[in-house]
PDB file of N, CA and C in Angstrom:
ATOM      1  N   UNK A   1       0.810  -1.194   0.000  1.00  0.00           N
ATOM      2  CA  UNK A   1       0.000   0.000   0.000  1.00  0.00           C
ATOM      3  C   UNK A   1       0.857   1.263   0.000  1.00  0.00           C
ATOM      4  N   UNK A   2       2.174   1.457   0.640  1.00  0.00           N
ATOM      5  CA  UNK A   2       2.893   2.563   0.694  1.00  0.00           C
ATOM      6  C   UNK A   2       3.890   3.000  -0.642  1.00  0.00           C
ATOM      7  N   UNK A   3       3.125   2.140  -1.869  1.00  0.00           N
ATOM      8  CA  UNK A   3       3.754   2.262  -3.011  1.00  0.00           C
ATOM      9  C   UNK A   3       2.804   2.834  -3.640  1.00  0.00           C
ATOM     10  N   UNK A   4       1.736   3.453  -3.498  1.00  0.00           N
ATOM     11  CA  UNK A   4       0.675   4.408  -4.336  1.00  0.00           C
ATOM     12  C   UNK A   4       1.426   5.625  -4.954  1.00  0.00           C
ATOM     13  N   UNK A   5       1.890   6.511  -4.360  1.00  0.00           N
ATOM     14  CA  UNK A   5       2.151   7.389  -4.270  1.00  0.00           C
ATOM     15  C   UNK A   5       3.169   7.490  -5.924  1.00  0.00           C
ATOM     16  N   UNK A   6       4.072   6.209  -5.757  1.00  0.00           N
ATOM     17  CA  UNK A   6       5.068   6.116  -6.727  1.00  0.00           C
ATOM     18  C   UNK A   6       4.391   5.347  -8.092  1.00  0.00           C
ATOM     19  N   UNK A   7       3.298   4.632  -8.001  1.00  0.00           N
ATOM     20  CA  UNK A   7       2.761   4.275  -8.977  1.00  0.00           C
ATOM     21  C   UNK A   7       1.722   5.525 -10.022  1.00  0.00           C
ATOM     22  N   UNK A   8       1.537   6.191  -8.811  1.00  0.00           N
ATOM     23  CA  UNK A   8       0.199   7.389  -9.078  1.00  0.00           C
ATOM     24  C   UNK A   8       1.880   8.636 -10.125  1.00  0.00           C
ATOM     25  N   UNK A   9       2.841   8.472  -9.262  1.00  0.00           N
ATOM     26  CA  UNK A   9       4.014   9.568 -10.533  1.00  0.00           C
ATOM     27  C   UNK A   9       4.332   8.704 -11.863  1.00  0.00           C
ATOM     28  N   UNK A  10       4.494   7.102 -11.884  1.00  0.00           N
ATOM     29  CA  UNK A  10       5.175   6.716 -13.031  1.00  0.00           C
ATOM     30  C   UNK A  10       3.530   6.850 -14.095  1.00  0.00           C
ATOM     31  N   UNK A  11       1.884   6.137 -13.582  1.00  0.00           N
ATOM     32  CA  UNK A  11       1.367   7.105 -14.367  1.00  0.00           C
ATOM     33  C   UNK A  11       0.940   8.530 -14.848  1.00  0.00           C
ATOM     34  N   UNK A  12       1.725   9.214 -14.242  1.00  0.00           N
ATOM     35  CA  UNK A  12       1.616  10.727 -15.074  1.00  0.00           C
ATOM     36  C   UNK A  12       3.073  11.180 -15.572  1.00  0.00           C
ATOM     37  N   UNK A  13       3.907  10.001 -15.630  1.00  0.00           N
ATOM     38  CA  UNK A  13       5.168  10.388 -16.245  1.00  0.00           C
ATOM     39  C   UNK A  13       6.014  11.106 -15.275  1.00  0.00           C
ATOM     40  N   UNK A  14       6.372  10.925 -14.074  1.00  0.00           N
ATOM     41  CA  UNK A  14       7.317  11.514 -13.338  1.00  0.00           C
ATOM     42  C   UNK A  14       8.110  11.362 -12.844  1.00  0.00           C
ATOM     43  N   UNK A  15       9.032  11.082 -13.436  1.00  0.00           N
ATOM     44  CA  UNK A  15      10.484  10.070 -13.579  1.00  0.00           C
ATOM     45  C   UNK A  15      11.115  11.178 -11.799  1.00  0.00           C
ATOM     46  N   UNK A  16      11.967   9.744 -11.191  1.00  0.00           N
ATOM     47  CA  UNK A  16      12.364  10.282  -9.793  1.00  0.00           C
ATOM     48  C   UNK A  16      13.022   9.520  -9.847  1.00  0.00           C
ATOM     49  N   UNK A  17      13.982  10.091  -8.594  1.00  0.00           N
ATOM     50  CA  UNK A  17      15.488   9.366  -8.220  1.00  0.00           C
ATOM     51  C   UNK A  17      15.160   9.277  -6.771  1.00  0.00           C
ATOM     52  N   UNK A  18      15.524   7.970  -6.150  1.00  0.00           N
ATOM     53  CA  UNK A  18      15.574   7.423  -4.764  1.00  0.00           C
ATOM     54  C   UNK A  18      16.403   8.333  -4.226  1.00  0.00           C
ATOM     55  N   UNK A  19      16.059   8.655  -2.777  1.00  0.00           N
ATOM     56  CA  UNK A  19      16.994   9.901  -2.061  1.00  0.00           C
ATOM     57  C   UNK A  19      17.042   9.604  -0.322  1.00  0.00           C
ATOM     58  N   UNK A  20      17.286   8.013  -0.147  1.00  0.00           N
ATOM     59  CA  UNK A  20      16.873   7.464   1.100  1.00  0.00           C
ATOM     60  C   UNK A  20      15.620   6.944   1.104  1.00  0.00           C
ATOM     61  N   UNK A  21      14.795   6.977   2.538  1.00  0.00           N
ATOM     62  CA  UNK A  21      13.478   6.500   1.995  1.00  0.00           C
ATOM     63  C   UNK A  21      11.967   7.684   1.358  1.00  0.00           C
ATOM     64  N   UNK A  22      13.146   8.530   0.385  1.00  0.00           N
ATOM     65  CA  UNK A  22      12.135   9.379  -0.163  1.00  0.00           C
ATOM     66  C   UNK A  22      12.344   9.332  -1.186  1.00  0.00           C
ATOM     67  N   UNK A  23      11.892   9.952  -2.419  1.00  0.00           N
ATOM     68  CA  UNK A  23      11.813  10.047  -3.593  1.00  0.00           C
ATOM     69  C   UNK A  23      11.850  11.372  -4.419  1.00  0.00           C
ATOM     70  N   UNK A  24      13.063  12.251  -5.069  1.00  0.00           N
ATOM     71  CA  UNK A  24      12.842  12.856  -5.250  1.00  0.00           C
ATOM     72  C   UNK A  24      12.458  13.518  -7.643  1.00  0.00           C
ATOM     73  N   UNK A  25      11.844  14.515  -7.391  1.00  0.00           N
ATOM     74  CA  UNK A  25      11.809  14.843  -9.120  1.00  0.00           C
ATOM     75  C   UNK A  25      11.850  16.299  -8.849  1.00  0.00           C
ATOM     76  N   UNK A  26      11.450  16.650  -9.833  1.00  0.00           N
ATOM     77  CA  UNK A  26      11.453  17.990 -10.672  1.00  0.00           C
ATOM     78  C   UNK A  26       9.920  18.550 -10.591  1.00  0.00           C
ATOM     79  N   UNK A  27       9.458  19.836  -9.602  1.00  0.00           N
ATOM     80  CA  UNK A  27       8.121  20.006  -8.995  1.00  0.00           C
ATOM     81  C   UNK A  27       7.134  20.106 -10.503  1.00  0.00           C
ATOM     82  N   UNK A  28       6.128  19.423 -10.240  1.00  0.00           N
ATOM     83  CA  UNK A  28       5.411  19.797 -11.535  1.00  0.00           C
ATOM     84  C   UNK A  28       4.286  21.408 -11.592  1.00  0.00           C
ATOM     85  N   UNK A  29       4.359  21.954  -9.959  1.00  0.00           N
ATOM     86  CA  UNK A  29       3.517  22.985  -9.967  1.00  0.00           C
ATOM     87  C   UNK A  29       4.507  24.416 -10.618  1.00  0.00           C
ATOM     88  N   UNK A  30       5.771  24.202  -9.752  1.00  0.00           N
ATOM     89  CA  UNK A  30       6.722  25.597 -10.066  1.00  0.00           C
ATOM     90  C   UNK A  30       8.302  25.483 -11.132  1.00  0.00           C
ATOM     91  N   UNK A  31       7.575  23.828 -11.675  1.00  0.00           N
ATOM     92  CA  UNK A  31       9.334  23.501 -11.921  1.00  0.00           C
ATOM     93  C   UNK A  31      10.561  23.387 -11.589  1.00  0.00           C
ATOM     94  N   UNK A  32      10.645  23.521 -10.509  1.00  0.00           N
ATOM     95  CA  UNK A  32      11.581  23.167  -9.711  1.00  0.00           C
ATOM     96  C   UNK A  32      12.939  22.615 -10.289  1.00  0.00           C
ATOM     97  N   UNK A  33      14.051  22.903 -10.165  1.00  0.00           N
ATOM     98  CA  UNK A  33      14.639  21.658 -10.450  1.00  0.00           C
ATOM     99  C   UNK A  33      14.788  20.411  -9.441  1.00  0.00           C
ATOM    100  N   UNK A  34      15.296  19.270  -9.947  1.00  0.00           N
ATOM    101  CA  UNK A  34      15.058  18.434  -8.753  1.00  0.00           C
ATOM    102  C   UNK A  34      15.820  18.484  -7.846  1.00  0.00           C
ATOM    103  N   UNK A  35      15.403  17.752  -6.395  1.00  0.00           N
ATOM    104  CA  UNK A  35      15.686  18.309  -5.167  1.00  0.00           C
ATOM    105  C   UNK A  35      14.815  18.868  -4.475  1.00  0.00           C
ATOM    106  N   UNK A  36      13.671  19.427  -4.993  1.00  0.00           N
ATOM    107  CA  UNK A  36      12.831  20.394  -4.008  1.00  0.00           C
ATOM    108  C   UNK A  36      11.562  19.811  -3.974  1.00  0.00           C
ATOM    109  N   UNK A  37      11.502  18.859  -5.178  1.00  0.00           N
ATOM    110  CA  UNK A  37       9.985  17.840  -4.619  1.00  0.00           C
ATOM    111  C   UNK A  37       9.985  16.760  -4.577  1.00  0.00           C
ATOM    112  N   UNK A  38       9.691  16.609  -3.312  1.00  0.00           N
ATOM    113  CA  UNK A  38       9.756  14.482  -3.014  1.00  0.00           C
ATOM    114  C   UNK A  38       8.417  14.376  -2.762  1.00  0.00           C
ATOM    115  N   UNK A  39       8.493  12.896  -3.273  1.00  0.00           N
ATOM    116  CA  UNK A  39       7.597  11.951  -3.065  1.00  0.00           C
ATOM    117  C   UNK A  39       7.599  10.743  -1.579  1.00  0.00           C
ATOM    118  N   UNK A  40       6.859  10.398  -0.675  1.00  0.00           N
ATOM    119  CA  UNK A  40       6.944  10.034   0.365  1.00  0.00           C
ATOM    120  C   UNK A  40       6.404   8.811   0.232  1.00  0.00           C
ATOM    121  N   UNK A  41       6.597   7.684   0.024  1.00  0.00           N
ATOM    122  CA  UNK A  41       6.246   6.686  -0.083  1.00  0.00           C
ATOM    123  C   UNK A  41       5.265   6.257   1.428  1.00  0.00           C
ATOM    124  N   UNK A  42       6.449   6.423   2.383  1.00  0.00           N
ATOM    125  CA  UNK A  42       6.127   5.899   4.165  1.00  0.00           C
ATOM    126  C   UNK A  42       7.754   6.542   5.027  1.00  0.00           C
ATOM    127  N   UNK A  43       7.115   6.974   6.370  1.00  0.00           N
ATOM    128  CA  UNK A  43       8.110   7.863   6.910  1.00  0.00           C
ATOM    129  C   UNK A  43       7.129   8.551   8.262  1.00  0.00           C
ATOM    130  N   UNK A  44       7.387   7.247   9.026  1.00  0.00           N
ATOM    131  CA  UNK A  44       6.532   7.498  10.273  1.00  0.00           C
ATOM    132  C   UNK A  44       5.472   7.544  10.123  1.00  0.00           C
ATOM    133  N   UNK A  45       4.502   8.410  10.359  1.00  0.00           N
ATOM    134  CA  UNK A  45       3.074   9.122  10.186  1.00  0.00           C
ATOM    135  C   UNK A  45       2.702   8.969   9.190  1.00  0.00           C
ATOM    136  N   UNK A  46       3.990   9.558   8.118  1.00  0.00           N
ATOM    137  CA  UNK A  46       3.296  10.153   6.542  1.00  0.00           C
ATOM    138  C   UNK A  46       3.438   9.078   5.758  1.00  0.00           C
ATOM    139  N   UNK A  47       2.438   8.690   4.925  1.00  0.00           N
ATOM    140  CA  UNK A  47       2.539   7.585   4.062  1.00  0.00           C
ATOM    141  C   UNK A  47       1.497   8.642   2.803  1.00  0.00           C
ATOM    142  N   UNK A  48       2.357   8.579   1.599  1.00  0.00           N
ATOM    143  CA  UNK A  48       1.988   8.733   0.462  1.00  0.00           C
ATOM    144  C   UNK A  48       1.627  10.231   0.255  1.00  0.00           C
ATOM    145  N   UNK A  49       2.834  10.920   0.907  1.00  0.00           N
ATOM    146  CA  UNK A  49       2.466  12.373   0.131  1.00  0.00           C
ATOM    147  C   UNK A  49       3.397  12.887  -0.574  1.00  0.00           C
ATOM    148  N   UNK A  50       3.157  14.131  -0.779  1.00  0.00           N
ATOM    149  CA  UNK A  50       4.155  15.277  -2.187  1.00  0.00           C
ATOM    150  C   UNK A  50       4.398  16.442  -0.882  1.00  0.00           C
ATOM    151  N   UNK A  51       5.635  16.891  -1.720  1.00  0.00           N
ATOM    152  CA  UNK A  51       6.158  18.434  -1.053  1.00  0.00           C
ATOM    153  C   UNK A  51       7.377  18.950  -1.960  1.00  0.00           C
ATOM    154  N   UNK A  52       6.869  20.348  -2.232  1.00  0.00           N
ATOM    155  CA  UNK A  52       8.108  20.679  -2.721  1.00  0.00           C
ATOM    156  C   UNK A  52       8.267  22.136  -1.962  1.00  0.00           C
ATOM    157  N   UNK A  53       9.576  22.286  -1.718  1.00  0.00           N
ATOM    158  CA  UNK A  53      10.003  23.118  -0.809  1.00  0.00           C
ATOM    159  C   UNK A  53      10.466  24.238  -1.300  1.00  0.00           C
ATOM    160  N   UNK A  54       9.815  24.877  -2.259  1.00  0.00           N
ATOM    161  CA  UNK A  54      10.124  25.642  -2.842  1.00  0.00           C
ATOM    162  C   UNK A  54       8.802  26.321  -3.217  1.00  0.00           C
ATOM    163  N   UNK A  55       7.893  25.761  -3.919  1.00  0.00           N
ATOM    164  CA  UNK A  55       6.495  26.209  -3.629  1.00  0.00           C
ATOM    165  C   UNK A  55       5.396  25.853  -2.440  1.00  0.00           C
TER     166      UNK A  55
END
């Protein structure tokens, strides 16, 4: 179940690089380059969200 998150980016095309147990790409709201938006698979509490730290 804590693999949604990464199935829900490869269908909309959002190629990411493993960054520990996070996932990071390239923000699709501000463009970002990558680094500033991960994907959260599972990580305590949080299971299956987005953040980019920049927007």
């Amino acid at each position: 179940m804590a693999e949604k998150i990464k199935n829900i980016a490869y269908k909309f095309g959002i190629s990411y690089m493993q960054e520990g147990k996070r996932f990071t790409s390239v923000c699709l709201f501000c463009a970002s380059e990558a680094g500033n938006f991960y994907l959260t698979p599972e990580h305590k509490k949080y299971k299956n969200v987005y953040n980019c730290i920049k927007c």
